[in-house]
N, C-alpha and C. Protein backbone atom coordinates (compact mmCIF):
# COMPACT_ATOMS: atom_id res chain seq x y z
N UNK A 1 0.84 -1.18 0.00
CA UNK A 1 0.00 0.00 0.00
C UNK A 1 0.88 1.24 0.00
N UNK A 2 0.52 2.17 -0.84
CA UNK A 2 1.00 3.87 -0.86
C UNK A 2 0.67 4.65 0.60
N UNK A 3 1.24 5.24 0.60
CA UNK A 3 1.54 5.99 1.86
C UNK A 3 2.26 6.84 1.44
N UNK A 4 1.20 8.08 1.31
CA UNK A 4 0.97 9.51 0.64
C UNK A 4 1.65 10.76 1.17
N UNK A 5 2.58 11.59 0.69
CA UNK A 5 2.66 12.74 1.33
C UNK A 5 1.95 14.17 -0.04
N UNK A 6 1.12 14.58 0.54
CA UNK A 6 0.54 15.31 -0.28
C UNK A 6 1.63 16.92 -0.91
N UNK A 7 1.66 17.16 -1.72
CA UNK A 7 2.02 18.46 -2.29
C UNK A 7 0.90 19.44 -1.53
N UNK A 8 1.30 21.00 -1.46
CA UNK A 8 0.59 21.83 -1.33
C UNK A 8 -0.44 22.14 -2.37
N UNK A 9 -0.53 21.65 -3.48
CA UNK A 9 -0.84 22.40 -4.41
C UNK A 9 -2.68 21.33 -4.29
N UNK A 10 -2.16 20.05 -3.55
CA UNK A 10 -3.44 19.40 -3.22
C UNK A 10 -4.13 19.89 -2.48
N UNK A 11 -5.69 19.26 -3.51
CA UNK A 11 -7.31 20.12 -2.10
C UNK A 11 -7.30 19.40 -0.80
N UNK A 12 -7.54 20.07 0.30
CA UNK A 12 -7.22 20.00 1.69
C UNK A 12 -8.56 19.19 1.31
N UNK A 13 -9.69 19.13 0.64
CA UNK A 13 -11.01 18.11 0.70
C UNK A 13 -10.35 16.85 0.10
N UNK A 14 -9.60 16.85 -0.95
CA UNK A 14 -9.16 15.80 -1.48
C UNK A 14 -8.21 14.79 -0.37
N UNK A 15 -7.50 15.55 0.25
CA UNK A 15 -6.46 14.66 1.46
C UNK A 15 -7.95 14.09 2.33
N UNK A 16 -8.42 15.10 2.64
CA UNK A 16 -9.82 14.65 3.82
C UNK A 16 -10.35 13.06 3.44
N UNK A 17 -11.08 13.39 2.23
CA UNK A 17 -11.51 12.44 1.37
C UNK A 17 -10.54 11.24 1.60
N UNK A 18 -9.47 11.12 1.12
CA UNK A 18 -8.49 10.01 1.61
C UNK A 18 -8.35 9.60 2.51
N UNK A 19 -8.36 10.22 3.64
CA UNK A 19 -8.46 9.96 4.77
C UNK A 19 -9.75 8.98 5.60
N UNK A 20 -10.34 9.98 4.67
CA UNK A 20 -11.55 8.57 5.47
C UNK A 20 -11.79 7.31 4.62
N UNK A 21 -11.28 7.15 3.70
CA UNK A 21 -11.46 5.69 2.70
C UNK A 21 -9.80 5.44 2.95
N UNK A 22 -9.18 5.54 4.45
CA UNK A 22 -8.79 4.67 4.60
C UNK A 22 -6.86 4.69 4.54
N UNK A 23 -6.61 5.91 3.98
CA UNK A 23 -5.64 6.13 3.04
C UNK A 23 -4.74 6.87 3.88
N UNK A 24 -3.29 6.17 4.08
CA UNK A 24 -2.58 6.84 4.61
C UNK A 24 -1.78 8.42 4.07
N UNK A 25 -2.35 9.22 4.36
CA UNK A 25 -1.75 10.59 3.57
C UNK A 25 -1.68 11.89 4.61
N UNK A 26 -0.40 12.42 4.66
CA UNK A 26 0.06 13.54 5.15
C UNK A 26 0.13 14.89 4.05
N UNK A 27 -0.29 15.39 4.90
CA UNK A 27 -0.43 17.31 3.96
C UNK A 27 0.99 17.90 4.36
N UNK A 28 1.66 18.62 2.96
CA UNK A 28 2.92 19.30 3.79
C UNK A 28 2.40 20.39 4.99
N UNK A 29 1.13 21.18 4.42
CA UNK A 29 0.81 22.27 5.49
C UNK A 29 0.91 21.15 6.98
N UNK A 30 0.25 20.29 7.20
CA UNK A 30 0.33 19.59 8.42
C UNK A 30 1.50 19.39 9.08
N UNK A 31 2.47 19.24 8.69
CA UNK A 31 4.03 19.40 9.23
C UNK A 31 4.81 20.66 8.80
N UNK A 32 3.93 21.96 8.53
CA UNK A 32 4.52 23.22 8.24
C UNK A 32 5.55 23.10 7.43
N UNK A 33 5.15 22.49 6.22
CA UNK A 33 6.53 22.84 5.03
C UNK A 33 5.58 23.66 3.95
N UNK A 34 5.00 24.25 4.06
CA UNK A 34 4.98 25.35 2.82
C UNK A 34 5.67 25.87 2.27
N UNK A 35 5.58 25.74 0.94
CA UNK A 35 6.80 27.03 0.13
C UNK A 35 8.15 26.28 -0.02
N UNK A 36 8.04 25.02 0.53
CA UNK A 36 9.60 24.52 0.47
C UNK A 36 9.72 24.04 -1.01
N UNK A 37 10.93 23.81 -1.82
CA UNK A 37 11.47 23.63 -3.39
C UNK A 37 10.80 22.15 -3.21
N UNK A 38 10.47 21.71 -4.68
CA UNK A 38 10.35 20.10 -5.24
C UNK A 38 11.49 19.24 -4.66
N UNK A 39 13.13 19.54 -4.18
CA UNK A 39 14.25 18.56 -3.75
C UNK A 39 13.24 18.74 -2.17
N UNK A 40 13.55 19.62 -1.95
CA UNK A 40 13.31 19.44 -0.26
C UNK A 40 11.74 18.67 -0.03
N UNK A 41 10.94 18.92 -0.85
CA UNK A 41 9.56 17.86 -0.88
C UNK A 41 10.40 16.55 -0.91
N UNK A 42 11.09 16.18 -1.94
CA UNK A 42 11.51 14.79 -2.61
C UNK A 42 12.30 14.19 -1.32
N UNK A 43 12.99 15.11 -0.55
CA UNK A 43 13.91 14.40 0.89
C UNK A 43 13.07 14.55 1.84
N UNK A 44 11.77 15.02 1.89
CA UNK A 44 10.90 14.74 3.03
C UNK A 44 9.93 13.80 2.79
N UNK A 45 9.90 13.36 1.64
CA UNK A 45 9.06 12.10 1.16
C UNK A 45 9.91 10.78 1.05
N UNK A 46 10.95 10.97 1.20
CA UNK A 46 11.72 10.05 1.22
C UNK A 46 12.41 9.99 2.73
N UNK A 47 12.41 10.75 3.36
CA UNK A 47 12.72 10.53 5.40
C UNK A 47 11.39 9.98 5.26
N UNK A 48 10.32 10.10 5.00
CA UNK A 48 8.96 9.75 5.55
C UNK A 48 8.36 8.50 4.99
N UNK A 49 9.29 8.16 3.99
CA UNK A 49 8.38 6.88 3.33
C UNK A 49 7.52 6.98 2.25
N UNK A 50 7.41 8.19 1.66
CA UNK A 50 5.72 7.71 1.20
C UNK A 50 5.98 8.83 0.32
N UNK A 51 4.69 8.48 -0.67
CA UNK A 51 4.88 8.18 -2.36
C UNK A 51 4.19 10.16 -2.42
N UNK A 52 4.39 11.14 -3.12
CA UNK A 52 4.50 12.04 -3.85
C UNK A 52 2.77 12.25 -4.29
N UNK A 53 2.38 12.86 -3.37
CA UNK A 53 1.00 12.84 -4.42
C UNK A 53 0.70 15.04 -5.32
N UNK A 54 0.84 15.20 -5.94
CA UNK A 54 1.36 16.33 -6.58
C UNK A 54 0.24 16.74 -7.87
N UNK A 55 0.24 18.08 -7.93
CA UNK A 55 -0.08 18.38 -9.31
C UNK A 55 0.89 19.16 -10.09
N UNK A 56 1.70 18.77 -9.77
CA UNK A 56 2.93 19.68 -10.18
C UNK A 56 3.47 18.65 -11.10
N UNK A 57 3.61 19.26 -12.51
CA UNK A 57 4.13 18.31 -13.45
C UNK A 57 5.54 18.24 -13.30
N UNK A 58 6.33 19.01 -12.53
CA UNK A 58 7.60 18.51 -12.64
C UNK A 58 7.99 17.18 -12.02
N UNK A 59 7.09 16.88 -11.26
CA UNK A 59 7.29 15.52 -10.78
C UNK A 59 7.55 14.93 -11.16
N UNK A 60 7.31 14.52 -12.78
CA UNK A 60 7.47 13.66 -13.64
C UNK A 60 8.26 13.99 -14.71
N UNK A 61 9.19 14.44 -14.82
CA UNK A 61 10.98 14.82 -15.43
C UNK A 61 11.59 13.33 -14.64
N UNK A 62 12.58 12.86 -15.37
CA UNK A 62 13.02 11.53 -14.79
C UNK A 62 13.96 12.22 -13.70
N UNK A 63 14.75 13.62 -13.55
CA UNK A 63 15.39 14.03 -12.66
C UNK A 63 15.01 13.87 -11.18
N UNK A 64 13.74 14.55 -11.36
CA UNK A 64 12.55 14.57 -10.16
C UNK A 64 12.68 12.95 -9.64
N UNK A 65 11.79 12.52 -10.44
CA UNK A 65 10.96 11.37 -10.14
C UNK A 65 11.58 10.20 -9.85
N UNK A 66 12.86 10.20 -10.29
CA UNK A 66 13.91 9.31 -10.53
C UNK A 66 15.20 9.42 -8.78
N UNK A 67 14.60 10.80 -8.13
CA UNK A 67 14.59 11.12 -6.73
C UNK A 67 13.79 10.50 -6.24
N UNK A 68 12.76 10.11 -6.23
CA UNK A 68 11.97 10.22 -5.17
C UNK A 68 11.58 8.42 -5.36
N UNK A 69 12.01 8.12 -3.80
CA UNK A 69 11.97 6.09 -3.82
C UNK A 69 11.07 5.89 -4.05
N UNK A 70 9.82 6.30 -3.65
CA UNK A 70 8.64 5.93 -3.17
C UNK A 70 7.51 6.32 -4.25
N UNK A 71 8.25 7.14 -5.33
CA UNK A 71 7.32 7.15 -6.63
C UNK A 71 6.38 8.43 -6.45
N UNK A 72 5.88 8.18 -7.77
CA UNK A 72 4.69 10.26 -7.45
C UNK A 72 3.57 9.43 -8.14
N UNK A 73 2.59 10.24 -7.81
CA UNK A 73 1.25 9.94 -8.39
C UNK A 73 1.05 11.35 -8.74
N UNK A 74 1.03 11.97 -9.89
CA UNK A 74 0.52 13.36 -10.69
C UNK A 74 -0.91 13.15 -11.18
N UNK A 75 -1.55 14.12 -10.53
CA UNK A 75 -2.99 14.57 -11.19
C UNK A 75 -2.85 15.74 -12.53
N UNK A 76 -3.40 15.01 -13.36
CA UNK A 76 -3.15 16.07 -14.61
C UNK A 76 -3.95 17.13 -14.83
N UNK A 77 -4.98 16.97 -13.91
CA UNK A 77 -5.97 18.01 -14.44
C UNK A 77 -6.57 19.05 -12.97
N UNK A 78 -7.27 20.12 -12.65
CA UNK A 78 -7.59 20.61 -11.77
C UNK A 78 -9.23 20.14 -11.60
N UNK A 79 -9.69 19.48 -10.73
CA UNK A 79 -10.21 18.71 -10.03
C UNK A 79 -11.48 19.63 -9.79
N UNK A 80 -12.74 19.73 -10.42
CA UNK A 80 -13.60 20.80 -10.06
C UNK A 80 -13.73 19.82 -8.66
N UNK A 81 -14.58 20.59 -7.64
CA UNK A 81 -15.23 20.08 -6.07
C UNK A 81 -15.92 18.96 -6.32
N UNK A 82 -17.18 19.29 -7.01
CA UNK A 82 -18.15 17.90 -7.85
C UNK A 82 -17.52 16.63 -7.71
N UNK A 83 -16.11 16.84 -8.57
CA UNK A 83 -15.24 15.52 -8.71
C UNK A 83 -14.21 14.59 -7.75
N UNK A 84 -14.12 16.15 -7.04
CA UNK A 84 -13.24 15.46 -5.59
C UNK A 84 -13.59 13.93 -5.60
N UNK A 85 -14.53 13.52 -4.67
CA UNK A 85 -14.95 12.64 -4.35
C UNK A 85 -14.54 11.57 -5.45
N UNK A 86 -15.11 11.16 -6.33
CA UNK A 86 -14.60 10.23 -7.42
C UNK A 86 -13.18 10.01 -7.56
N UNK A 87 -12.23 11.32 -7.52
CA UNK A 87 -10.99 11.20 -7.58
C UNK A 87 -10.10 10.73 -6.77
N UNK A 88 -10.70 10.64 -5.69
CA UNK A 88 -10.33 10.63 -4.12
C UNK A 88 -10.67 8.99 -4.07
N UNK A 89 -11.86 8.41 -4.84
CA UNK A 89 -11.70 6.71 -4.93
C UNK A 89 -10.62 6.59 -5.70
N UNK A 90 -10.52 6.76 -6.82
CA UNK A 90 -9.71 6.15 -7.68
C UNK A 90 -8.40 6.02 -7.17
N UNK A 91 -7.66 7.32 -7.21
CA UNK A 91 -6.62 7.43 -5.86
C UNK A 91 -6.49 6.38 -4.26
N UNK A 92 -7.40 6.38 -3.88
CA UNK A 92 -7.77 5.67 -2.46
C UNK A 92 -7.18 3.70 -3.34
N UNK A 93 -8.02 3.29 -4.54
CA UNK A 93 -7.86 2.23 -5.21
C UNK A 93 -6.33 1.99 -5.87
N UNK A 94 -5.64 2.99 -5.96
CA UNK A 94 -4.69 2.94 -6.62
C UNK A 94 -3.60 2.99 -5.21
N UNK A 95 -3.60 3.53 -3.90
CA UNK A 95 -2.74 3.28 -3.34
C UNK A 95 -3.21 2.07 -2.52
N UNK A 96 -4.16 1.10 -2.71
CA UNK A 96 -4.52 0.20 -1.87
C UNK A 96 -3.96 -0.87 -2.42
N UNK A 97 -3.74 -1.17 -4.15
CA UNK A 97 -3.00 -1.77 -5.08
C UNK A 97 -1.67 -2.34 -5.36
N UNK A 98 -0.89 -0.86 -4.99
CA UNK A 98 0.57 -0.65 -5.45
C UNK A 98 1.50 -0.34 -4.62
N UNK A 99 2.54 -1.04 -4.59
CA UNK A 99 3.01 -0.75 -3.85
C UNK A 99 4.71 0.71 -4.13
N UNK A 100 5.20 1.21 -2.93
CA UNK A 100 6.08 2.10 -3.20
C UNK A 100 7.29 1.53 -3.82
N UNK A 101 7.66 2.17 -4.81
CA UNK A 101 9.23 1.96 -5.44
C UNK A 101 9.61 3.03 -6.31
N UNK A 102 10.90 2.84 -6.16
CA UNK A 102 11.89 3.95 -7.32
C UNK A 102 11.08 3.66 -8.32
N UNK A 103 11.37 5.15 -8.97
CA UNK A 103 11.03 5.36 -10.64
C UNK A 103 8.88 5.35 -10.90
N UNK A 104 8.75 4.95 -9.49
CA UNK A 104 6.73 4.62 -10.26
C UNK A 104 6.29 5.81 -10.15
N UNK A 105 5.70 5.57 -11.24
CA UNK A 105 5.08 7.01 -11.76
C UNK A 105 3.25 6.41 -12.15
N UNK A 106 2.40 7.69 -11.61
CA UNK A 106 0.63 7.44 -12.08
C UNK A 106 0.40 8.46 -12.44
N UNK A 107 0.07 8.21 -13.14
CA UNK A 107 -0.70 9.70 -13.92
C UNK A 107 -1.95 9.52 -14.06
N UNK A 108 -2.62 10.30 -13.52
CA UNK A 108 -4.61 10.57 -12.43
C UNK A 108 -4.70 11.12 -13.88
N UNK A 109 -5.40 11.04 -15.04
CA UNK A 109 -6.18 12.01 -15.88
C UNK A 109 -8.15 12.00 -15.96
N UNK A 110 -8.59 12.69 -16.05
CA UNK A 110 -9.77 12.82 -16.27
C UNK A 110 -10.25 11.47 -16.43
N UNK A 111 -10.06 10.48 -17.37
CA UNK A 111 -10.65 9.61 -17.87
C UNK A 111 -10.44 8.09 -17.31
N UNK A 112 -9.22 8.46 -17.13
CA UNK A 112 -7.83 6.93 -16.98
C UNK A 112 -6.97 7.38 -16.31
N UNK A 113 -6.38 6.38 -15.51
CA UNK A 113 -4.44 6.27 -14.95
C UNK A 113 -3.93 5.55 -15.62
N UNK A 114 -2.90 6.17 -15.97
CA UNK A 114 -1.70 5.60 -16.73
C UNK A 114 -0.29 5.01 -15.64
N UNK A 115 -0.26 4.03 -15.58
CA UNK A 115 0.82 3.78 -14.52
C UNK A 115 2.04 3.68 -14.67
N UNK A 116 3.30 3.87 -14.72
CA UNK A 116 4.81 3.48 -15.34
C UNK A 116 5.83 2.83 -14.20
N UNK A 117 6.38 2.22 -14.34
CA UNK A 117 7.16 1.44 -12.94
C UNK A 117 8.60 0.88 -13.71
């Protein structure tokens, strides 16, 4: 199972949402790292274990991603409220699945996940 550290750029409903279906996931605001660079995310996801959840496409440059042990899951698209919820299963299904490793990469799009490992 994934074991999430959320980007800032994630909806504080969307972590919620995870949270209650089950899903291990930390918010950077929750351990006061706001504003910190993509390396210093990538070495606090990696002291912590757990997999990159981001909308930040740089995540997925092999430089990035190829940092980070525990893999990223990128949402490609901005998430109207409506959809939270739905997105927040699929996600919830996808870290209940897979497990953490170098190089895994998901890509959340509107329609489909695309997975790479």
């Amino acid at each position: 199972m994934l074991r999430l550290l959320a980007d800032e750029n994630i909806p504080r409903k969307l972590a919620l949402l995870l949270k209650k279906l089950h899903v291990d996931v930390i918010r950077l605001q929750d351990l006061g790292l706001r504003g910190i660079s993509d390396n210093e995310l990538i070495n606090t996801a990696n002291e912590l274990s757990r997999t990159i959840l981001t909308r930040d496409s740089d995540f997925t440059t092999p430089n990035l991603l190829f940092s980070a042990k525990n893999g990223v899951i990128y949402i490609s698209y901005q998430p109207s409220k409506d959809e939270i919820p739905k997105l927040a299963e699929r996600i919830a299904s996808i870290a209940r699945q897979l497990e953490p490793k170098p190089r895994l990469l998901i890509i959340v799009e509107h329609e489909h996940t695309e997975i790479y490992s």
